[in-house]
N, C-alpha and C. Protein backbone atom coordinates (compact mmCIF):
# COMPACT_ATOMS: atom_id res chain seq x y z
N UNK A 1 93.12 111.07 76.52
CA UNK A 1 93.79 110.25 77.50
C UNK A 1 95.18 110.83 77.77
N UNK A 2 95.41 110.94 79.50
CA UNK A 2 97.01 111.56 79.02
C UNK A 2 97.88 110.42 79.34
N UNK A 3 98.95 110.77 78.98
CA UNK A 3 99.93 110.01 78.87
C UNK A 3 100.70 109.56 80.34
N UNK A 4 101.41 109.19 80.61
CA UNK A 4 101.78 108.16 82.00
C UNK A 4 103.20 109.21 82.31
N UNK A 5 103.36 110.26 81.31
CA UNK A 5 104.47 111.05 81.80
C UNK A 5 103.95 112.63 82.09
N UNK A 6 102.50 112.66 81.80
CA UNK A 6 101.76 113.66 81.89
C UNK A 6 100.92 113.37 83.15
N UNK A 7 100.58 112.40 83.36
CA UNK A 7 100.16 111.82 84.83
C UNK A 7 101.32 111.92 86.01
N UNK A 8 102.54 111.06 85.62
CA UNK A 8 103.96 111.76 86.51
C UNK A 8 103.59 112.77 86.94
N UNK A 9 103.68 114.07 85.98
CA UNK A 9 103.94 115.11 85.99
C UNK A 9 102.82 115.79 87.08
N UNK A 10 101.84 115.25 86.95
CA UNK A 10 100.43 115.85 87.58
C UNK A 10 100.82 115.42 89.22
N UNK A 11 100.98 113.98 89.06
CA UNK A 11 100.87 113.56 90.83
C UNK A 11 102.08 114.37 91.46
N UNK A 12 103.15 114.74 90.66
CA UNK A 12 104.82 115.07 91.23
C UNK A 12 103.91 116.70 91.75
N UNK A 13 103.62 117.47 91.10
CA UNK A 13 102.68 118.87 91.55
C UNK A 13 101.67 118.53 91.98
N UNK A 14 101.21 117.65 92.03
CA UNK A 14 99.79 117.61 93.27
C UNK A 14 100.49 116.62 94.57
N UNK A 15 101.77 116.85 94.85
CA UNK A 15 102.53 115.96 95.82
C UNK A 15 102.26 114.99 96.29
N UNK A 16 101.36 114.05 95.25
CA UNK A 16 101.13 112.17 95.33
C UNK A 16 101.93 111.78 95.04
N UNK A 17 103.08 111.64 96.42
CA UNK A 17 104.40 110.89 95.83
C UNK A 17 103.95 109.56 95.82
N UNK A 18 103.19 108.94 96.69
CA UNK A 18 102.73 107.53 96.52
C UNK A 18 102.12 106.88 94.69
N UNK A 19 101.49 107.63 94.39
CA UNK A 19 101.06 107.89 93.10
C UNK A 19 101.99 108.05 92.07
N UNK A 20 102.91 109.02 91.90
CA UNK A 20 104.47 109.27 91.41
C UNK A 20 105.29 108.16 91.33
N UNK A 21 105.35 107.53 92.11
CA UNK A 21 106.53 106.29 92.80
C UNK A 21 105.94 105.37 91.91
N UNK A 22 104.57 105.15 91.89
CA UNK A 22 103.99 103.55 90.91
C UNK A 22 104.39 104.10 89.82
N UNK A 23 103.76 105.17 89.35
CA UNK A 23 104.20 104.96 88.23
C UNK A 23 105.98 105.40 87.44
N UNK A 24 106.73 106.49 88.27
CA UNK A 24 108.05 106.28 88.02
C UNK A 24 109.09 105.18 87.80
N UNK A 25 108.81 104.57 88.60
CA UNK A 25 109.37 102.69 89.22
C UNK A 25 109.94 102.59 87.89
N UNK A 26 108.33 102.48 86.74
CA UNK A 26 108.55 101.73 85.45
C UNK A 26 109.50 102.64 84.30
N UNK A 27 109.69 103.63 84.58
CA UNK A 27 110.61 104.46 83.43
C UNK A 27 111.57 103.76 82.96
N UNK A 28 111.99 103.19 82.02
CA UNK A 28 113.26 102.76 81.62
C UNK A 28 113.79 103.38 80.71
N UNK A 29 113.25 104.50 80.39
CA UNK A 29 114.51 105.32 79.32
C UNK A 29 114.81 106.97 80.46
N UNK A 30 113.77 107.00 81.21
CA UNK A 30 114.36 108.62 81.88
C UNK A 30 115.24 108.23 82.80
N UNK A 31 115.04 106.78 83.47
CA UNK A 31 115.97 107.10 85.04
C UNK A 31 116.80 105.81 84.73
N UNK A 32 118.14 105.72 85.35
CA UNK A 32 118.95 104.64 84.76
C UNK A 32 118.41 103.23 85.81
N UNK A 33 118.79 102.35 85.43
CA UNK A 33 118.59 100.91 86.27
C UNK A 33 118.92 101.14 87.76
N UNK A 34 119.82 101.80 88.12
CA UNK A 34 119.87 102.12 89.94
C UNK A 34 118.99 102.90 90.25
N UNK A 35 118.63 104.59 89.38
CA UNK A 35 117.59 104.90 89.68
C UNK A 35 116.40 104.49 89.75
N UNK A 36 116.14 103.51 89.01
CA UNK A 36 114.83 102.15 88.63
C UNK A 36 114.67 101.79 90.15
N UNK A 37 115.64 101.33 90.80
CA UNK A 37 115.76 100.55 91.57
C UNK A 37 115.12 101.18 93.36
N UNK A 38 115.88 102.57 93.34
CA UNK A 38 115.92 103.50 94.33
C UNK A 38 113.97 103.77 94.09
N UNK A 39 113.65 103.80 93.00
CA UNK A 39 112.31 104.53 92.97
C UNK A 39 111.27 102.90 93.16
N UNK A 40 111.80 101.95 92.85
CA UNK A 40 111.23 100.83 92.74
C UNK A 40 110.99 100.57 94.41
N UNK A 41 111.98 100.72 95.33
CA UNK A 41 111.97 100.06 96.87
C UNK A 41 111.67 101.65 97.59
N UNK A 42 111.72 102.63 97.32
CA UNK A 42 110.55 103.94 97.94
C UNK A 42 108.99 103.57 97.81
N UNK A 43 108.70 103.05 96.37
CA UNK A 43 107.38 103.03 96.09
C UNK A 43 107.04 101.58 96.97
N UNK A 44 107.91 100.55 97.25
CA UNK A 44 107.40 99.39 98.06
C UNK A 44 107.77 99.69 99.45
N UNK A 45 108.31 100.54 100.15
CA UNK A 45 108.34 101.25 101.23
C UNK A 45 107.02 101.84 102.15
N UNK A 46 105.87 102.14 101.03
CA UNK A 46 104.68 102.74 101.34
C UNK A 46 103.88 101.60 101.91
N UNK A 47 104.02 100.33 102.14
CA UNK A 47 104.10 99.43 102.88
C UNK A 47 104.95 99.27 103.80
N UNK A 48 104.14 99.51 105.31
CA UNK A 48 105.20 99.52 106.48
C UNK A 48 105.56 97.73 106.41
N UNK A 49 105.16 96.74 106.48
CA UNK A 49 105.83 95.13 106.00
C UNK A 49 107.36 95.10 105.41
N UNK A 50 107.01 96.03 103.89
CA UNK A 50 107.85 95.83 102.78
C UNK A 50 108.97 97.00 103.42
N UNK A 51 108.74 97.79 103.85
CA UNK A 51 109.39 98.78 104.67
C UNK A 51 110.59 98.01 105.72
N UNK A 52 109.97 97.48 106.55
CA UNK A 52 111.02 96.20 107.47
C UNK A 52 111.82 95.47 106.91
N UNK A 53 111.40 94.94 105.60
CA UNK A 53 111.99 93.74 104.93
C UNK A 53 113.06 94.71 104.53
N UNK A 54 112.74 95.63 103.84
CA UNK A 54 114.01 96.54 103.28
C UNK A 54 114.93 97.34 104.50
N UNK A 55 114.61 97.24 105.51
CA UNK A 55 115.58 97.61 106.91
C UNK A 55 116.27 96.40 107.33
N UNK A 56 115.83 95.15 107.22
CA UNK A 56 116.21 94.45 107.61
C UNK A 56 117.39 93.74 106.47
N UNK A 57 117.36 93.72 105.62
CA UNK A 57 118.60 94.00 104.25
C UNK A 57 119.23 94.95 104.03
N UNK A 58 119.09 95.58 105.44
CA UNK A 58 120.11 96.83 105.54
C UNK A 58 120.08 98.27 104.79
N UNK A 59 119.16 98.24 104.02
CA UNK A 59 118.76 99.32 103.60
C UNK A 59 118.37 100.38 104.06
N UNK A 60 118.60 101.49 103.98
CA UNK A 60 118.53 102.37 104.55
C UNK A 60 117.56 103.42 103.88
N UNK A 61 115.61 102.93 104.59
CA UNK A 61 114.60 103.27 104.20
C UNK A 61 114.72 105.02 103.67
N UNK A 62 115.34 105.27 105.15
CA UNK A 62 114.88 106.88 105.01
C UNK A 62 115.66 107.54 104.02
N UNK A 63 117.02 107.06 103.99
CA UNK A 63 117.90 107.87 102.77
C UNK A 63 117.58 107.04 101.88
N UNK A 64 116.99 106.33 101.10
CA UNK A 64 116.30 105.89 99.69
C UNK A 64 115.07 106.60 99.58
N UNK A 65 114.21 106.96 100.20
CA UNK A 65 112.50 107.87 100.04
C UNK A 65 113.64 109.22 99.85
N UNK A 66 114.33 109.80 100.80
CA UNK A 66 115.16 111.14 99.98
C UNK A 66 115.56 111.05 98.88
N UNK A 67 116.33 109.86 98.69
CA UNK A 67 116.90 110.09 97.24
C UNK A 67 115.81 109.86 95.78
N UNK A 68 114.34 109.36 96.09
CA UNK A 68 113.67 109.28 95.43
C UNK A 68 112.82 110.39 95.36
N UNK A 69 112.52 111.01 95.89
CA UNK A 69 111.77 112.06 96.19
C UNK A 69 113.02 113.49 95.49
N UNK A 70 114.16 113.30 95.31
CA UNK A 70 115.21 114.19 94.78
C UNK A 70 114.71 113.59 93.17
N UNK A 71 115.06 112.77 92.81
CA UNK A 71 115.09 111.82 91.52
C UNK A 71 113.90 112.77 90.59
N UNK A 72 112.27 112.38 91.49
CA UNK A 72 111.03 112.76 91.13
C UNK A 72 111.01 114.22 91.01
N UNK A 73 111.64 115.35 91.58
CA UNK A 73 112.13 116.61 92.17
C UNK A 73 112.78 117.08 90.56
N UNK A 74 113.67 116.81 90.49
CA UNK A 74 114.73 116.82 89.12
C UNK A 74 114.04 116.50 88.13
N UNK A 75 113.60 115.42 87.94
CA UNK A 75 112.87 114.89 86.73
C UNK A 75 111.35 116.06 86.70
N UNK A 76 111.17 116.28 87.45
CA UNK A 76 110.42 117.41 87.47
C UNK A 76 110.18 118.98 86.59
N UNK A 77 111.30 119.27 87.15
CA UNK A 77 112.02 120.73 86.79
C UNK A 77 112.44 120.11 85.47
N UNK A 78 112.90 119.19 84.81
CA UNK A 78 113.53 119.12 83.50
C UNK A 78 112.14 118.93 82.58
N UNK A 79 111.52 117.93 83.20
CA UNK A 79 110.23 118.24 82.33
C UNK A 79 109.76 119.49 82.05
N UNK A 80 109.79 120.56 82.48
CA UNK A 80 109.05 121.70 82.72
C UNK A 80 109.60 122.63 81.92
N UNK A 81 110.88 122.44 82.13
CA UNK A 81 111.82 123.27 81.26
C UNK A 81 112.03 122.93 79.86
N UNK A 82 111.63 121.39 79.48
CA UNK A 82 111.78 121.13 78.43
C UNK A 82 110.59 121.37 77.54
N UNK A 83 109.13 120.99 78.33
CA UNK A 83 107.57 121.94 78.08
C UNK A 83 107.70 123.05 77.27
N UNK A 84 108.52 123.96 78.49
CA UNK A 84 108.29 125.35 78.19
C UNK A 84 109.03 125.79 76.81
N UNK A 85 110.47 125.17 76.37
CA UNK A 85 111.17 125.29 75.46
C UNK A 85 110.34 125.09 74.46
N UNK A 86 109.67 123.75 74.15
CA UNK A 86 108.70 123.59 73.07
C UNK A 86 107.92 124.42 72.87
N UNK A 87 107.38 124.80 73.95
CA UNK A 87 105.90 125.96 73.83
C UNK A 87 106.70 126.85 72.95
N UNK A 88 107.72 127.48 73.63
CA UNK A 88 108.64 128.75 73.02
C UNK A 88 108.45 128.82 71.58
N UNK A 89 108.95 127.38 71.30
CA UNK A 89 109.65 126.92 69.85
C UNK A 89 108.51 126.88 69.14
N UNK A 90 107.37 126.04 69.55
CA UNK A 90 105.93 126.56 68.63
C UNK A 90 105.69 127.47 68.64
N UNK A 91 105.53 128.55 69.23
CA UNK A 91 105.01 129.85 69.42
C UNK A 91 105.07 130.92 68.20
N UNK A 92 107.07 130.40 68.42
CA UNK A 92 107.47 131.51 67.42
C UNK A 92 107.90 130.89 65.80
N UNK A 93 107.35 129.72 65.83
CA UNK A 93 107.34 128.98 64.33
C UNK A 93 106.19 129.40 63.48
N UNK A 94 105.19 129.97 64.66
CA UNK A 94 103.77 129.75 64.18
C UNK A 94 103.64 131.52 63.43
């Protein structure tokens, strides 16, 4: 079974940001409470309804899906880099 940060990881490279977004939303130790928040109203954005409601509270749809799609982007590359470090580090323990 993989794990829900190994799934992240899969939809963020198979570019299911819709997929990415459900399950990022819930991170509470990688992304701080505003980032929570930014990834929480992108992922309810994918609803054109919930999309209005959040224009109409002044939100500003399109620069929140950028800044979430940056968030998912970053968290990305650090995963990868942090992967690869481990691999390294087993490699040459072994």
């Amino acid at each position: 079974m993989k794990t829900k940060k190994e799934q992240l990881l899969q939809a963020i490279s198979a570019d299911n940001i819709p997929a990415a977004l459900r399950i990022a939303k819930d991170f509470t130790k990688d992304f701080t409470k505003d980032e929570q928040r930014i990834l929480q109203i992108a992922h309810e954005c994918n609803d054109a309804s919930k999309a209005h409601y959040y224009t109409q509270l002044g939100i500003n749809v399109y620069a929140n899906n950028v800044v979430a799609l940056e968030l998912l982007n970053s968290y990305y590359q650090k995963r990868l880099t942090i992967n690869h470090i481990e691999k390294d580090s087993r490699s040459t323990v072994q």
